[in-house]
C-alpha atoms as a PDB file:
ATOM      1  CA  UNK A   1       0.000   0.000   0.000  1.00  0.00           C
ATOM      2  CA  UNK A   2       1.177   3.660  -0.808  1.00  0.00           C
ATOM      3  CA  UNK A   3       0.580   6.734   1.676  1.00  0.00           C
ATOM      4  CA  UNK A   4       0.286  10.433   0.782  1.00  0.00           C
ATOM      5  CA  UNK A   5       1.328  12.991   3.238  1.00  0.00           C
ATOM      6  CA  UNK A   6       0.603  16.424   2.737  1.00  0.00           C
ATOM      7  CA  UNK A   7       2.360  19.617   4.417  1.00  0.00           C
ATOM      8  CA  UNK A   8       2.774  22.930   4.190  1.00  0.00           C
ATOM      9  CA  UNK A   9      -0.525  24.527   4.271  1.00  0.00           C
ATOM     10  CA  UNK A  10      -1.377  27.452   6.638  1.00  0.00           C
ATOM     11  CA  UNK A  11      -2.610  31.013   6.408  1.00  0.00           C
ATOM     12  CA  UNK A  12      -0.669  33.779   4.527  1.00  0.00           C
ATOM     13  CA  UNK A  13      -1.416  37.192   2.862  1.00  0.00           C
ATOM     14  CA  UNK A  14      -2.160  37.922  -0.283  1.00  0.00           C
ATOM     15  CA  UNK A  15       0.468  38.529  -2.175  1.00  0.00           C
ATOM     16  CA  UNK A  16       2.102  35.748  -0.480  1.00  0.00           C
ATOM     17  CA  UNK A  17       4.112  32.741  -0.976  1.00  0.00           C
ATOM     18  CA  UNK A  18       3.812  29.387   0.495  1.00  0.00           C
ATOM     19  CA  UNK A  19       5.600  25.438  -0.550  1.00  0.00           C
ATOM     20  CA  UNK A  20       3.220  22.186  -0.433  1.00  0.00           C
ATOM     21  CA  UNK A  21       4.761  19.103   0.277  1.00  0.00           C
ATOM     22  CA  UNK A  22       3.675  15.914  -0.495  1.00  0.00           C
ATOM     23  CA  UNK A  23       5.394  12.493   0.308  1.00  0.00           C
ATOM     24  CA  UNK A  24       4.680   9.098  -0.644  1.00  0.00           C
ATOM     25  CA  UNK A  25       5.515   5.742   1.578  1.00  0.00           C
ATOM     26  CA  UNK A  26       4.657   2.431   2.051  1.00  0.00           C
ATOM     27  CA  UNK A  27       5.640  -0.545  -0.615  1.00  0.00           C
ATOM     28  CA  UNK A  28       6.375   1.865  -3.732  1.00  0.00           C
ATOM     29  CA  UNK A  29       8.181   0.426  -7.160  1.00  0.00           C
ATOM     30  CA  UNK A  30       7.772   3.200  -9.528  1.00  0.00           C
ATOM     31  CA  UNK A  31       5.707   6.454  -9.209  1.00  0.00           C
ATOM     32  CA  UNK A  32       3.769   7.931 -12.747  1.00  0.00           C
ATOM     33  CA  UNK A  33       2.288  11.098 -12.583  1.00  0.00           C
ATOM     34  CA  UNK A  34       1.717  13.078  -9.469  1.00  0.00           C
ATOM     35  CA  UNK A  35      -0.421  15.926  -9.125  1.00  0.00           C
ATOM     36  CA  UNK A  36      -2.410  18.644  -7.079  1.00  0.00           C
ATOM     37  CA  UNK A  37      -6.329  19.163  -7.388  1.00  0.00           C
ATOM     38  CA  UNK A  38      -7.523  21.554  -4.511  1.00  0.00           C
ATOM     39  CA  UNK A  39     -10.986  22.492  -3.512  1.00  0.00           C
ATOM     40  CA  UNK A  40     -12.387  25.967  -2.263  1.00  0.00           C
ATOM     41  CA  UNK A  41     -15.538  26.951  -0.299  1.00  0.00           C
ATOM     42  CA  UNK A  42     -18.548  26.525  -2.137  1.00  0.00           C
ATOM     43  CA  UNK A  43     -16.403  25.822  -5.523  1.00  0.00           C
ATOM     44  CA  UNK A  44     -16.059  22.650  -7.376  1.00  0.00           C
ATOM     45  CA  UNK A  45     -12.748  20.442  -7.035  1.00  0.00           C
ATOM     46  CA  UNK A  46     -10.489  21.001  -9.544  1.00  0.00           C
ATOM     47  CA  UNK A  47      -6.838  19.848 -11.053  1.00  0.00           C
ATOM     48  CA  UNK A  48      -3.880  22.611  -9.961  1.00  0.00           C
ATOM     49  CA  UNK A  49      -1.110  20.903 -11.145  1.00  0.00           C
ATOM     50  CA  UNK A  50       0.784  17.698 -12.645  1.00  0.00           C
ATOM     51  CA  UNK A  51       3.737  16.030 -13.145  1.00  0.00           C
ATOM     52  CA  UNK A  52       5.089  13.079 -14.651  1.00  0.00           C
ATOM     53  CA  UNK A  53       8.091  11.052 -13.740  1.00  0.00           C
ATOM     54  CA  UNK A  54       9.680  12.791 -16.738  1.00  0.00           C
ATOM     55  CA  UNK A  55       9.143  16.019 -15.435  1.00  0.00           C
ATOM     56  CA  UNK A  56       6.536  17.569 -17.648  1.00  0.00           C
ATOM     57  CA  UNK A  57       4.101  19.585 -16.265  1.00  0.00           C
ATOM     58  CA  UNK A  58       0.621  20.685 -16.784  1.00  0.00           C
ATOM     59  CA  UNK A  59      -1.243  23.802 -15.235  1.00  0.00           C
ATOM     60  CA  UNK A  60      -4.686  25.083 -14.491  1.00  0.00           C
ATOM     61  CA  UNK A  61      -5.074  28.451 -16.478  1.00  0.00           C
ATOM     62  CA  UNK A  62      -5.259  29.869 -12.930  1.00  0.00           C
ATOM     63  CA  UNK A  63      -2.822  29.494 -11.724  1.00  0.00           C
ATOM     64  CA  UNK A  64      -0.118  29.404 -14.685  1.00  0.00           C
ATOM     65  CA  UNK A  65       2.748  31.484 -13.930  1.00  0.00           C
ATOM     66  CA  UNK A  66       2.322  32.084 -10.254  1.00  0.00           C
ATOM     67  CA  UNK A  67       2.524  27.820  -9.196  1.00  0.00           C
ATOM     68  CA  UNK A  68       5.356  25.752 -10.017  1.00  0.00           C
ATOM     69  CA  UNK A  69       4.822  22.087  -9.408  1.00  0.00           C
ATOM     70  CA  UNK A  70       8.379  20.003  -9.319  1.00  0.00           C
ATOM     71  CA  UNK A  71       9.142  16.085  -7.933  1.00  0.00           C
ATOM     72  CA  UNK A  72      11.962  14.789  -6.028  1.00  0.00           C
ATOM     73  CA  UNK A  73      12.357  10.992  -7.273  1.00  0.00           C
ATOM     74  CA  UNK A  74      14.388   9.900  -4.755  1.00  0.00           C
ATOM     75  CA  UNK A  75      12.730  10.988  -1.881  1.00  0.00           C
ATOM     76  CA  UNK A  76       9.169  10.463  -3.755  1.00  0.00           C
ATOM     77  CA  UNK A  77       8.258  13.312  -2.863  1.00  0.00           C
ATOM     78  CA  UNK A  78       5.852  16.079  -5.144  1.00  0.00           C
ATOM     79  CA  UNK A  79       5.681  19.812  -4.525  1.00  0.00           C
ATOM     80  CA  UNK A  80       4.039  22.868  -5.111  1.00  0.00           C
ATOM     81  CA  UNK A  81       5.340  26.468  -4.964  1.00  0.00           C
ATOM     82  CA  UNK A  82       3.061  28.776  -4.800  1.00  0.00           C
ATOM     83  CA  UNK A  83       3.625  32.921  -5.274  1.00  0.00           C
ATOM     84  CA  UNK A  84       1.729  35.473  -5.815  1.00  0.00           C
ATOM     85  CA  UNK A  85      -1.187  33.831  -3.811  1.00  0.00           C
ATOM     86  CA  UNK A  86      -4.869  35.411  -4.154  1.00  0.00           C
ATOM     87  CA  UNK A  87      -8.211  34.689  -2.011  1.00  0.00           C
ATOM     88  CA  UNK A  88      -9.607  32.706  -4.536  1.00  0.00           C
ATOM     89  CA  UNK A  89      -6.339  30.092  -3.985  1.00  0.00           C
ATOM     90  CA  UNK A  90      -8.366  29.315  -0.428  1.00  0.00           C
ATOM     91  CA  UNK A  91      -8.960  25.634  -0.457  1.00  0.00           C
ATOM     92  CA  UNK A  92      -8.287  22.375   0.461  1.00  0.00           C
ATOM     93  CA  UNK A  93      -5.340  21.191  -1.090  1.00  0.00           C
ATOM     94  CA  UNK A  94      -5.121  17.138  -1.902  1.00  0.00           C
ATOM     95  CA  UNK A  95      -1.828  15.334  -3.326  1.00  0.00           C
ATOM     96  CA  UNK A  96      -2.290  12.388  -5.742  1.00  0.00           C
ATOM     97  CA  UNK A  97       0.168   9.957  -7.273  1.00  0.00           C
ATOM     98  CA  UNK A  98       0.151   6.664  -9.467  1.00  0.00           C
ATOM     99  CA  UNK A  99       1.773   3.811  -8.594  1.00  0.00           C
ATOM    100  CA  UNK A 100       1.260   0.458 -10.426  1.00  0.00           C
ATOM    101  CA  UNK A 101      -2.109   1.624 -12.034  1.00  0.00           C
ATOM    102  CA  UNK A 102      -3.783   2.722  -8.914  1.00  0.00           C
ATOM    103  CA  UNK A 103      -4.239   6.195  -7.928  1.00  0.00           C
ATOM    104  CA  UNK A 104      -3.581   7.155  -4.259  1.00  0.00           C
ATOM    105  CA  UNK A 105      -4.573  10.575  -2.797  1.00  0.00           C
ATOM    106  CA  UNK A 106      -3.820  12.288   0.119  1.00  0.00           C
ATOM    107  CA  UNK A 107      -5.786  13.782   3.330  1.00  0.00           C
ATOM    108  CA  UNK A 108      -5.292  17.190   2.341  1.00  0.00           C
ATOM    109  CA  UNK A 109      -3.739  20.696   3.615  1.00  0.00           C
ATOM    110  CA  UNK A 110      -5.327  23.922   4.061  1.00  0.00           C
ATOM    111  CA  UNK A 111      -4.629  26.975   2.480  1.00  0.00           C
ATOM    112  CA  UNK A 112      -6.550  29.952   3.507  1.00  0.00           C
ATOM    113  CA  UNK A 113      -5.197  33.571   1.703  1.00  0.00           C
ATOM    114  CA  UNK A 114      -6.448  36.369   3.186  1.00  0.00           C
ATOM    115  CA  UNK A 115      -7.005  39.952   1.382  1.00  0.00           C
END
């Protein structure tokens, strides 16, 4: 089995920056594509950020240019940088990652941006 640990998630400004962390443990071969979806108050969940093991990347128009999502193989471990952080970035923020054709998510970590 394959655990997802999120961290990094607290309250900051707007304006702001702020790192997610996400690491993976438990019997783990070979991770695919990992990835950040995040869900705000009253909005509908939807996909931040991915990354394959290759290191290409996909963004939300949202938040292209101000997130940068990067991996760490060796420590499989995903994260997300975050900068120039807005209210509407508020949310619940939820790791995923393949492994062995199953997807595996994480608990979440909470952003709140204030204005």
């Amino acid at each position: 089995q394959v655990q997802l640990v999120e961290s990094g998630g607290g309250l900051v400004q707007a304006g702001g920056s702020l790192r997610l962390s996400c690491a993976a443990s438990g019997t783990i071969f070979s991770i695919g594509v990992m990835g950040w979806y995040r869900q705000g108050p009253g909005r509908q969940r939807e996909l931040v950020a991915t990354i394959t093991s290759g290191r290409s990347t996909n963004y939300a128009d949202s938040v292209k240019g101000r997130f940068t999502i990067s991996r760490d193989n060796a420590k499989n471990t995903v994260y997300l940088q975050m900068s120039s952080l807005k209210p509407e970035d508020t949310g619940d923020y939820y790791c995923t990652a393949l492994v062995l054709g199953h997807y595996y998510w994480g608990q979440g970590t909470q952003v709140t941006v204030s204005s």
